[in-house]
Protein backbone atom coordinates (compact mmCIF):
# COMPACT_ATOMS: atom_id res chain seq x y z
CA UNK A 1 -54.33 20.57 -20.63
CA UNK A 2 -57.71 18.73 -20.76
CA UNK A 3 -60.93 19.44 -23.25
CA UNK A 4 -62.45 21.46 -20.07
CA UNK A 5 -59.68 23.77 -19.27
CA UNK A 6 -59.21 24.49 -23.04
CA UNK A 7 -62.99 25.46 -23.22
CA UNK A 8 -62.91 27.42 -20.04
CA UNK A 9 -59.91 29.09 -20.90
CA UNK A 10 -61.88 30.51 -24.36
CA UNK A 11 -64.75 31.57 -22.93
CA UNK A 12 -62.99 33.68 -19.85
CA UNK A 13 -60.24 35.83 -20.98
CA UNK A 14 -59.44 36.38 -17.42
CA UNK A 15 -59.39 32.57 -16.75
CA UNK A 16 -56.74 32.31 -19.74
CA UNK A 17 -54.25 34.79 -18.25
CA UNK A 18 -54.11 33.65 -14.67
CA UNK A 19 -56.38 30.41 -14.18
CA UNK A 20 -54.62 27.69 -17.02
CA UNK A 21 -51.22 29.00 -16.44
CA UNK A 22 -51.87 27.74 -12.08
CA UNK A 23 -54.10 24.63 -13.67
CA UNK A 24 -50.61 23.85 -15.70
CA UNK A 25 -48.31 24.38 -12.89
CA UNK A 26 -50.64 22.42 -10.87
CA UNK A 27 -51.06 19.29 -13.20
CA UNK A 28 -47.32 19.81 -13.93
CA UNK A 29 -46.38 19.50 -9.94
CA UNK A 30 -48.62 16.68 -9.33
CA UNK A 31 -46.61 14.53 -12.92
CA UNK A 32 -43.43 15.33 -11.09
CA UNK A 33 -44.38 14.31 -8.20
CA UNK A 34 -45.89 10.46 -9.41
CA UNK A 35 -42.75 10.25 -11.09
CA UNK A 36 -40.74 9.90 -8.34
CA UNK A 37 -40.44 6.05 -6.90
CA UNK A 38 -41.36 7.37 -3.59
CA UNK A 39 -38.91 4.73 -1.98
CA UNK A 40 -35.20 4.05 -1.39
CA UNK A 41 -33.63 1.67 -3.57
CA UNK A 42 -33.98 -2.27 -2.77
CA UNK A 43 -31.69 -4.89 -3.16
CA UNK A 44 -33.44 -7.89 -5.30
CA UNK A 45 -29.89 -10.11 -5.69
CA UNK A 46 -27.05 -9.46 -3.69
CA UNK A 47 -23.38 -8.26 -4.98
CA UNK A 48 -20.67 -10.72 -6.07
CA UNK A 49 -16.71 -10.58 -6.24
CA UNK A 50 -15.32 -12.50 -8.84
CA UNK A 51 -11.60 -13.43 -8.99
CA UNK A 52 -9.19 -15.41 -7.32
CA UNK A 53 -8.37 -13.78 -3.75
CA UNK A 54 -4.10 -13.77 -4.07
CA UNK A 55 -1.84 -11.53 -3.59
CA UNK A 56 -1.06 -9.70 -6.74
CA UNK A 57 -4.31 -10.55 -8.42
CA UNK A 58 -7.26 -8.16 -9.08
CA UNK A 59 -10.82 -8.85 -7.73
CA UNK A 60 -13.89 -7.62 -10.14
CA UNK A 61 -17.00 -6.28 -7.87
CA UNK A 62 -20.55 -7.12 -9.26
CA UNK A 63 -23.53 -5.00 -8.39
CA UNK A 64 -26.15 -7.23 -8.48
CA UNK A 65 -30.07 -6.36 -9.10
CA UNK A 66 -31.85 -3.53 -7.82
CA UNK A 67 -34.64 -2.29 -7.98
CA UNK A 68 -35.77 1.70 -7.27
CA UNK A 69 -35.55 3.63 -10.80
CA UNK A 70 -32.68 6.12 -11.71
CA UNK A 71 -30.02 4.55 -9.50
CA UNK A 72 -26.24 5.59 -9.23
CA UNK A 73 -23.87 3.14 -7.45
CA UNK A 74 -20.60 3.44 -5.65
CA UNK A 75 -17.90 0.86 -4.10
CA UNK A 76 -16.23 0.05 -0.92
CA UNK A 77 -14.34 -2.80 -0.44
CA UNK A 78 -13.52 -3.80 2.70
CA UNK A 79 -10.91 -5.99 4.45
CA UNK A 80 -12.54 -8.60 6.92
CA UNK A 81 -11.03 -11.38 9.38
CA UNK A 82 -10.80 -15.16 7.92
CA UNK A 83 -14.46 -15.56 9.67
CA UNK A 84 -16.24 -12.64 7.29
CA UNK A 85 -16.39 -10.18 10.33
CA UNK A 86 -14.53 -6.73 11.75
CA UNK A 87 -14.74 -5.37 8.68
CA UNK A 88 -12.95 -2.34 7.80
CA UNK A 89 -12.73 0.06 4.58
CA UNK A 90 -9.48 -0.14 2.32
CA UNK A 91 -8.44 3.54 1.80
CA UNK A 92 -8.81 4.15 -1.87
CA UNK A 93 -10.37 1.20 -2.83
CA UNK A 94 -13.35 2.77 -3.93
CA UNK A 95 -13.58 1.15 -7.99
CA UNK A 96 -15.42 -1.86 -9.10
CA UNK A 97 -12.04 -3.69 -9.42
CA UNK A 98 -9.60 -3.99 -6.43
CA UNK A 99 -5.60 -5.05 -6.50
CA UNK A 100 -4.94 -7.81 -3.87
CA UNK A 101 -1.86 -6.62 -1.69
CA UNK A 102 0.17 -8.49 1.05
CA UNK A 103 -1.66 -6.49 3.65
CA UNK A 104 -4.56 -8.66 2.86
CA UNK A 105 -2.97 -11.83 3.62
CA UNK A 106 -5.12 -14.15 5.86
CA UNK A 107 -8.03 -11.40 5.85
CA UNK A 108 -10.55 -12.11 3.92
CA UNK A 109 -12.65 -9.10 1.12
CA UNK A 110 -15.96 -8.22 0.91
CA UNK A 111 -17.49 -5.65 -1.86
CA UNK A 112 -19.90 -3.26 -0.20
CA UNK A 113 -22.11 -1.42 -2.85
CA UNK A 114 -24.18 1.81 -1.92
CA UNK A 115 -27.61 2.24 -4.38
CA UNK A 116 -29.02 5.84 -4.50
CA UNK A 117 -31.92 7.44 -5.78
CA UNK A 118 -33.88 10.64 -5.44
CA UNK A 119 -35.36 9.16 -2.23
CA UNK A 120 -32.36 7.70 -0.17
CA UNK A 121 -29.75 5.00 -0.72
CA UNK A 122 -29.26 1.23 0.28
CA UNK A 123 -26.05 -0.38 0.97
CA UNK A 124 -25.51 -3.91 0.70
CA UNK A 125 -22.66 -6.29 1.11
CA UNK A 126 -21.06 -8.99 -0.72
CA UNK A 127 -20.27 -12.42 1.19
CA UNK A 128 -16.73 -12.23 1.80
CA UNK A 129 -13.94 -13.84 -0.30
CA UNK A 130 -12.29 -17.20 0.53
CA UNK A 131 -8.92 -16.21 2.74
CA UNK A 132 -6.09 -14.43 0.66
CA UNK A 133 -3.10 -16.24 0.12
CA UNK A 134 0.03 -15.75 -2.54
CA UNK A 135 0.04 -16.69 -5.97
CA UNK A 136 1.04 -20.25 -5.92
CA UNK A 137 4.28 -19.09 -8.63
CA UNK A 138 4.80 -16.31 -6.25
CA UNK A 139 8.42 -16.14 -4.72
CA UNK A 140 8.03 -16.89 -1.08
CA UNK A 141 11.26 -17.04 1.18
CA UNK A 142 11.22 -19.77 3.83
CA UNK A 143 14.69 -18.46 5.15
CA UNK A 144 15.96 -15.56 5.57
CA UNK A 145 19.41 -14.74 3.48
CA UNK A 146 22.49 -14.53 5.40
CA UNK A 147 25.84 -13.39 5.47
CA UNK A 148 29.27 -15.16 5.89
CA UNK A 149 32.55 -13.89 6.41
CA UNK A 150 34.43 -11.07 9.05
CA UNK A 151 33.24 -8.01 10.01
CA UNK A 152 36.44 -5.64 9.73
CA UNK A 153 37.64 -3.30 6.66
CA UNK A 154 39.38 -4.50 4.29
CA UNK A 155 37.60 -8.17 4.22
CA UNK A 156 35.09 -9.01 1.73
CA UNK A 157 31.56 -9.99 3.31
CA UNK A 158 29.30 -12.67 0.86
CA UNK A 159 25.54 -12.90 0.89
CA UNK A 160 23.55 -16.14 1.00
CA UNK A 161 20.44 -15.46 -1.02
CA UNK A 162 18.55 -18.21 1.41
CA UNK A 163 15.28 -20.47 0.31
CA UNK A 164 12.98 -19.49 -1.92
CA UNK A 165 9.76 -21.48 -3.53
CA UNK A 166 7.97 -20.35 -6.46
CA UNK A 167 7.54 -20.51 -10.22
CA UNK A 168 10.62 -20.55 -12.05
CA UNK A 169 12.85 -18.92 -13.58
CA UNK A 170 13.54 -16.87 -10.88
CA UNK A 171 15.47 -14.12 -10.38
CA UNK A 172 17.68 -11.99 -7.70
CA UNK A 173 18.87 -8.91 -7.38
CA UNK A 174 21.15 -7.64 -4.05
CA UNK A 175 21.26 -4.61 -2.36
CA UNK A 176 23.74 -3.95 0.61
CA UNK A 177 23.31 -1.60 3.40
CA UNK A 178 25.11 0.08 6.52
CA UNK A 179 22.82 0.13 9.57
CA UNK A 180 23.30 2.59 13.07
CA UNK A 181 22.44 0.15 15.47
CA UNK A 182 21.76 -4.01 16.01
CA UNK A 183 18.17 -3.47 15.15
CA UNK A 184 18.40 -2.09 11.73
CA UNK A 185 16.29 1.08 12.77
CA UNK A 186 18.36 3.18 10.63
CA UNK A 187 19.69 1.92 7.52
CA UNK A 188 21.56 3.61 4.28
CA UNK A 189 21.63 1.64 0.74
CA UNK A 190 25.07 1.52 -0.56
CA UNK A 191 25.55 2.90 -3.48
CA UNK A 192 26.83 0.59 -6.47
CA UNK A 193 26.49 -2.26 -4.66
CA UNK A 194 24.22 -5.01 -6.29
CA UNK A 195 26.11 -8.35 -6.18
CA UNK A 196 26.17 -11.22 -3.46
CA UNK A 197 29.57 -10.19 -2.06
CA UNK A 198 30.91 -6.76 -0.49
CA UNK A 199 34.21 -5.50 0.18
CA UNK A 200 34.19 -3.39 3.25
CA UNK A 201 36.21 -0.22 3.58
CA UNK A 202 36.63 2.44 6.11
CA UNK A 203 33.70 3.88 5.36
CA UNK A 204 31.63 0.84 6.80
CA UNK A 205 33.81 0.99 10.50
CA UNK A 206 31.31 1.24 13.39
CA UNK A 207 28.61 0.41 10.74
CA UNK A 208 26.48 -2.88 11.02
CA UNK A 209 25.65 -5.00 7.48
CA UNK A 210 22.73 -5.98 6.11
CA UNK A 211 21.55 -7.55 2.80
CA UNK A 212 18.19 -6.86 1.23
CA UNK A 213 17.66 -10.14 -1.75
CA UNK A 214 14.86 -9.68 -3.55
CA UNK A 215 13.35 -12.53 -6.27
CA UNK A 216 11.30 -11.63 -8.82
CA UNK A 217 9.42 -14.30 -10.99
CA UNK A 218 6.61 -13.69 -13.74
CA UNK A 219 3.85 -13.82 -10.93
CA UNK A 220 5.45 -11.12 -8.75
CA UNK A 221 8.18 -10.41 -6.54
CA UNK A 222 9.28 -10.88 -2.96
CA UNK A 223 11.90 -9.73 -0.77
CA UNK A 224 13.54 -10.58 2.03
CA UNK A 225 16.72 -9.65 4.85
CA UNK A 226 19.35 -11.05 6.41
CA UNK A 227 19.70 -9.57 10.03
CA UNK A 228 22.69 -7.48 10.68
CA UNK A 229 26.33 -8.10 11.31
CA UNK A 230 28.14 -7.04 13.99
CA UNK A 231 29.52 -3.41 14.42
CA UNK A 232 32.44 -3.50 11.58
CA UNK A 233 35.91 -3.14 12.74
CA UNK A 234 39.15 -1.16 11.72
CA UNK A 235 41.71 -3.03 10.13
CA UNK A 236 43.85 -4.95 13.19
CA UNK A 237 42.13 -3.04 16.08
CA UNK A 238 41.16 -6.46 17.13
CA UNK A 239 37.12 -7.49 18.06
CA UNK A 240 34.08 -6.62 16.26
CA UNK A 241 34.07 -10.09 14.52
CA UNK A 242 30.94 -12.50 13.69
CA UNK A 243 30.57 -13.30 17.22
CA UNK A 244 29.77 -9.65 18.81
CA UNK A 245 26.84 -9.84 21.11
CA UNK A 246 23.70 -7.82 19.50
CA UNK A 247 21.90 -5.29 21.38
CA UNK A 248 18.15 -7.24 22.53
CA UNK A 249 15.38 -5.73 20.10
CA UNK A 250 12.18 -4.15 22.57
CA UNK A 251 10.36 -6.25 19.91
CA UNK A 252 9.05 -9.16 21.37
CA UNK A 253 6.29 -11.35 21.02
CA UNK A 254 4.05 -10.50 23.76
CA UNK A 255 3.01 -7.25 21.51
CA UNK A 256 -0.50 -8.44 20.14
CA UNK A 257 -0.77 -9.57 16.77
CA UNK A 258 3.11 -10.29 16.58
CA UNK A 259 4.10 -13.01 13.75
CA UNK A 260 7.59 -14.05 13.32
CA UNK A 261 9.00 -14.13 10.27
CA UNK A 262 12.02 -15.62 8.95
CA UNK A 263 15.40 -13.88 9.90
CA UNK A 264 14.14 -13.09 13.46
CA UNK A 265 12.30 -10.17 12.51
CA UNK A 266 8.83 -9.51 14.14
CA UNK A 267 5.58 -8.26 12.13
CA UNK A 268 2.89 -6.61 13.99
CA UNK A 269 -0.15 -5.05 13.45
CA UNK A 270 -0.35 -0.86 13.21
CA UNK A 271 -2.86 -0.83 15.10
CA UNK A 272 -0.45 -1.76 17.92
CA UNK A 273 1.24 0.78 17.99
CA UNK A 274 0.44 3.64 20.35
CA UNK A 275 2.23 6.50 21.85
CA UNK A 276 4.74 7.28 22.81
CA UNK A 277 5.95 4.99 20.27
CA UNK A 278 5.90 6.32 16.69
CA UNK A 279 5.80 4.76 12.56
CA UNK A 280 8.55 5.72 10.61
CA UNK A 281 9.87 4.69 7.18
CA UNK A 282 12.83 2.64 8.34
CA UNK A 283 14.09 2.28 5.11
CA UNK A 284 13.06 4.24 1.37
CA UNK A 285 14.48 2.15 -1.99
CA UNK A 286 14.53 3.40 -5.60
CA UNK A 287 15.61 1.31 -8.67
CA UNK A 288 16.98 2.21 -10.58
CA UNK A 289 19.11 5.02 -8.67
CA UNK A 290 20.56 6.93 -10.05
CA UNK A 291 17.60 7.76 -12.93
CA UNK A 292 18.99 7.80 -16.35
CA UNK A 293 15.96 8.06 -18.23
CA UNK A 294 12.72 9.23 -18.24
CA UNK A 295 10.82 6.15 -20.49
CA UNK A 296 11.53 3.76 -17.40
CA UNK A 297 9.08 3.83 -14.30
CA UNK A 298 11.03 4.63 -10.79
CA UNK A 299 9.99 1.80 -8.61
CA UNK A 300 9.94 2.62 -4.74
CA UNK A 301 9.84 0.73 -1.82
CA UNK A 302 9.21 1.61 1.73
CA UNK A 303 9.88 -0.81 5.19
CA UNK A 304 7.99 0.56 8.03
CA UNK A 305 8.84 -0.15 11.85
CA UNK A 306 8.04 1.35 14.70
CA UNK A 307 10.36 2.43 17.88
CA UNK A 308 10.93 -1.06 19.27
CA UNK A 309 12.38 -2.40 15.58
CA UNK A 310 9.29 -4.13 14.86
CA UNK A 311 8.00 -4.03 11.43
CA UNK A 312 4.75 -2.99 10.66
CA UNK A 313 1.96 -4.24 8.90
CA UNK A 314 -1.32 -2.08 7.61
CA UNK A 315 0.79 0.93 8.33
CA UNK A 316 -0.27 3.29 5.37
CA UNK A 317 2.23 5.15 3.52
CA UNK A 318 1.94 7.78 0.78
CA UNK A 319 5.03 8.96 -1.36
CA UNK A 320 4.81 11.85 -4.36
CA UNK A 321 8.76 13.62 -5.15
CA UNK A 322 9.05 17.52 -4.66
CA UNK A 323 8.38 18.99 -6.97
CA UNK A 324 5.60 17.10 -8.57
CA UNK A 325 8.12 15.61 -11.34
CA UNK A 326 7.05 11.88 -10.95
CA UNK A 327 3.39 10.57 -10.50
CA UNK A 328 2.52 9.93 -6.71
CA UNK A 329 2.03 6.40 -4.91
CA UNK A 330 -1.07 6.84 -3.47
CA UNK A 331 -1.68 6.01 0.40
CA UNK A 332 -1.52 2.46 0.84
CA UNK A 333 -0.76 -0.13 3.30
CA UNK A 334 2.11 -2.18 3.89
CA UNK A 335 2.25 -5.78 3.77
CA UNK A 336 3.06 -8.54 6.50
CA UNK A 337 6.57 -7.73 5.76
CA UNK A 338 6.81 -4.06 6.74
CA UNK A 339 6.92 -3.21 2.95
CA UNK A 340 4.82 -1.30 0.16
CA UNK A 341 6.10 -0.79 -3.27
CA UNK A 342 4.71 1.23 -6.02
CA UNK A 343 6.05 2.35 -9.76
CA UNK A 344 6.09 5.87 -10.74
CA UNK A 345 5.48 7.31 -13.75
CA UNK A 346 8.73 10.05 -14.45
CA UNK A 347 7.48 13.06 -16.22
CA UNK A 348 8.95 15.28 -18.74
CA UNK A 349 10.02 17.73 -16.15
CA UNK A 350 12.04 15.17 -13.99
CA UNK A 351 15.51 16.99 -14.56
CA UNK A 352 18.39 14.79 -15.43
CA UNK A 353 22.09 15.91 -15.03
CA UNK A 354 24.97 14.12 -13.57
CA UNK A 355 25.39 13.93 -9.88
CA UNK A 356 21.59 15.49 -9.65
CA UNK A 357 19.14 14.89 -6.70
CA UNK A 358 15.09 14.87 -6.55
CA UNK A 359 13.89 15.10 -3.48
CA UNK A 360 10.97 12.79 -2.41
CA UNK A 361 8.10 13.83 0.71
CA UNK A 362 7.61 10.15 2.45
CA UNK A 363 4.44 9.93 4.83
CA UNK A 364 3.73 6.98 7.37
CA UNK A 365 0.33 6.71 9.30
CA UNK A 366 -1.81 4.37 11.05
CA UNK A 367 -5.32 4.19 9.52
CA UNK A 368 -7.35 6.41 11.20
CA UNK A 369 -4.82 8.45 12.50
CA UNK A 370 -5.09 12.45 11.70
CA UNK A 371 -2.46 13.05 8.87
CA UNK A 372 -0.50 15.55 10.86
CA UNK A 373 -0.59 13.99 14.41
CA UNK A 374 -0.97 10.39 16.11
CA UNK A 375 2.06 7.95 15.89
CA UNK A 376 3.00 8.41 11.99
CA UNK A 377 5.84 10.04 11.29
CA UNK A 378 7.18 12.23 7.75
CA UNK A 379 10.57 12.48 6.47
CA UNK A 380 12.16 13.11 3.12
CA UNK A 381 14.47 11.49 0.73
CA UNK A 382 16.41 11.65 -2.64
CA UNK A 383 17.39 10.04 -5.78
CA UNK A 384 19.73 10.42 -7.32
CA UNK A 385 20.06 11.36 -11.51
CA UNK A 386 22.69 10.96 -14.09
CA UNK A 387 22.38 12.55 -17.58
CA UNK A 388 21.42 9.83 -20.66
């Protein structure tokens, strides 16, 4: 209060009840008020991403310089085409750091940072990354694995792990499965089996075979499939050998953004795929299954394709087990291969006993889908649990 007031206040009782107590409210709005800056922030140097754009590798966002007083900042990185441009959020990448997945490869990132103050907020983007590639030690198949011998119980199929480039050593693990029809819509892992040769028994008759090799090196890991057998025959009932005729995929290249990839699958995009055909997890993996132990993570791995046996490609998928016993892999998109893979943490309440099952909710969706309609698809799953 200044020398005036004070004397005023003195001399008029009145004037010190009611008159300084508005003069100090007053002088009290009117400091509040300069101390706002009045303006919405302002970008004085422009955010930067450093880090090497590969798959597998994290990018670190930079905010740049602002200017605007108080500010509070948040982050969106985005995925953009190889030119900078279409730019479209990532779901949940909203940190200052950012894993690179396969769905990014060929797009390019950018890093778009939102400024706030008391008077508005400012966005500004970073220039976009250099175009994502894979780790130059990261296994990469060039062909597809295959699978020699005859298609009828009782004879032992072998697996061809096929060619792989990447920093060595390397190593492979198997996985063998029994598919419902020639395009390997609808597959079932079989359990036990983890080397590079199978003997089939009755159990595989009217079954197609597939192989799933994956190679895992200390810059990541890949995977990759053989394409199914023919339908497997009973013992001496004659056909249903190597040379069965497969039933023609509705796959084909004229759907836009379709990329071959090695073992005659095709990859397209999610976002073409409309009604009336649907997403669905084609296939759900869990290693180690069954769970013996709770100190391990439980890795998972879902392969999304849509009606026509295509896989699909920044389809988003979100997996958490029922009940919450495990942490949950949080929606993210699948790679050029159909696949997303995420570790879970197992909690002390994940139950194991012999012969025991957890159940596991699986979502697919295309982004900007609603979560219970569109073309995505739910379904649910199990692994299995032995007792240490």
């Amino acid at each position: 209060m200044n020398a005036e007031c004070t004397h005023r206040c003195r001399r008029t009782p009145r004037l010190a009840v009611f008159g300084c107590a508005a003069i100090v409210v007053a002088l009290a709005v009117v400091a509040g008020t300069s101390a706002r800056t009045q303006a919405a922030p302002v970008n004085v140097a422009e955010p930067s991403i450093s880090g090497a754009p590969l798959v597998g590798r994290t990018l670190t966002a930079d905010k740049g310089q602002w200017s605007g007083g108080a500010l509070s900042f948040q982050y969106t990185w985005l995925r953009c085409n190889a030119s900078g441009d279409g730019c479209t959020p990532i779901t949940g990448a909203t940190s200052t750091t950012y894993a690179v997945t396969s769905g990014d490869l060929g797009a390019t990132v950018r890093v778009r940072v939102t400024a706030k103050n008391a008077d508005g907020q400012t966005d500004k983007d970073s220039n976009q990354t250099s175009v994502v590639v894979t780790a130059a030690g990261q296994p990469a198949n060039s062909a597809a694995p295959t699978i020699s011998g005859t298609a009828e119980s009782g004879e032992t199929l072998s697996a061809s792990r096929g060619t792989w480039t990447g920093a060595t050593p390397m190593t492979f693990t198997y996985r063998w499965m029994r598919c419902t029809s020639a395009a390997a819509t609808s597959c079932t892992t079989i359990s036990g089996e983890t080397s590079n040769q199978l003997d089939l028994d009755d159990a595989d008759v009217g079954r197609r075979i597939r192989v799933e090799v994956t190679a895992e090196n200390d810059d990541g890991e890949e995977t990759a499939l053989s394409i199914p057998t023919a339908e497997v025959a009973q013992a001496g009932a004659g056909g249903g050998g190597g040379g069965e005729e497969q039933q023609p995929s509705r796959c084909t290249m004229s759907i836009p953004g379709a990329v071959d990839l090695p073992g005659d699958a095709i990859s397209i995009p999610s976002t073409s795929v409309s009604l009336p055909e649907q997403l669905f997890a084609a296939e759900v993996r869990f290693v180690p299954n069954p769970v013996r132990s709770r100190s391990q993570p439980l890795r998972v791995t879902v392969l999304v394709q849509d009606t026509r046996g295509c896989v699909v490609r920044d389809a988003l998928v979100f997996v958490r087990s029922v009940p919450l016993v495990t942490s949950s892999m949080t929606e993210r998109p699948t790679g050029r291969n159909g696949t997303v893979s995420a570790r879970l943490t197992i909690r002390q309440a994940f139950p194991l006993k012999d012969n025991g099952r957890v159940q596991f909710f699986v979502r697919v969706r295309k982004p900007g889908d609603p979560v219970l309609t569109g073309v995505g698809s739910r379904r649910l799953v199990q692994v299995g649990t032995e007792a240490p």
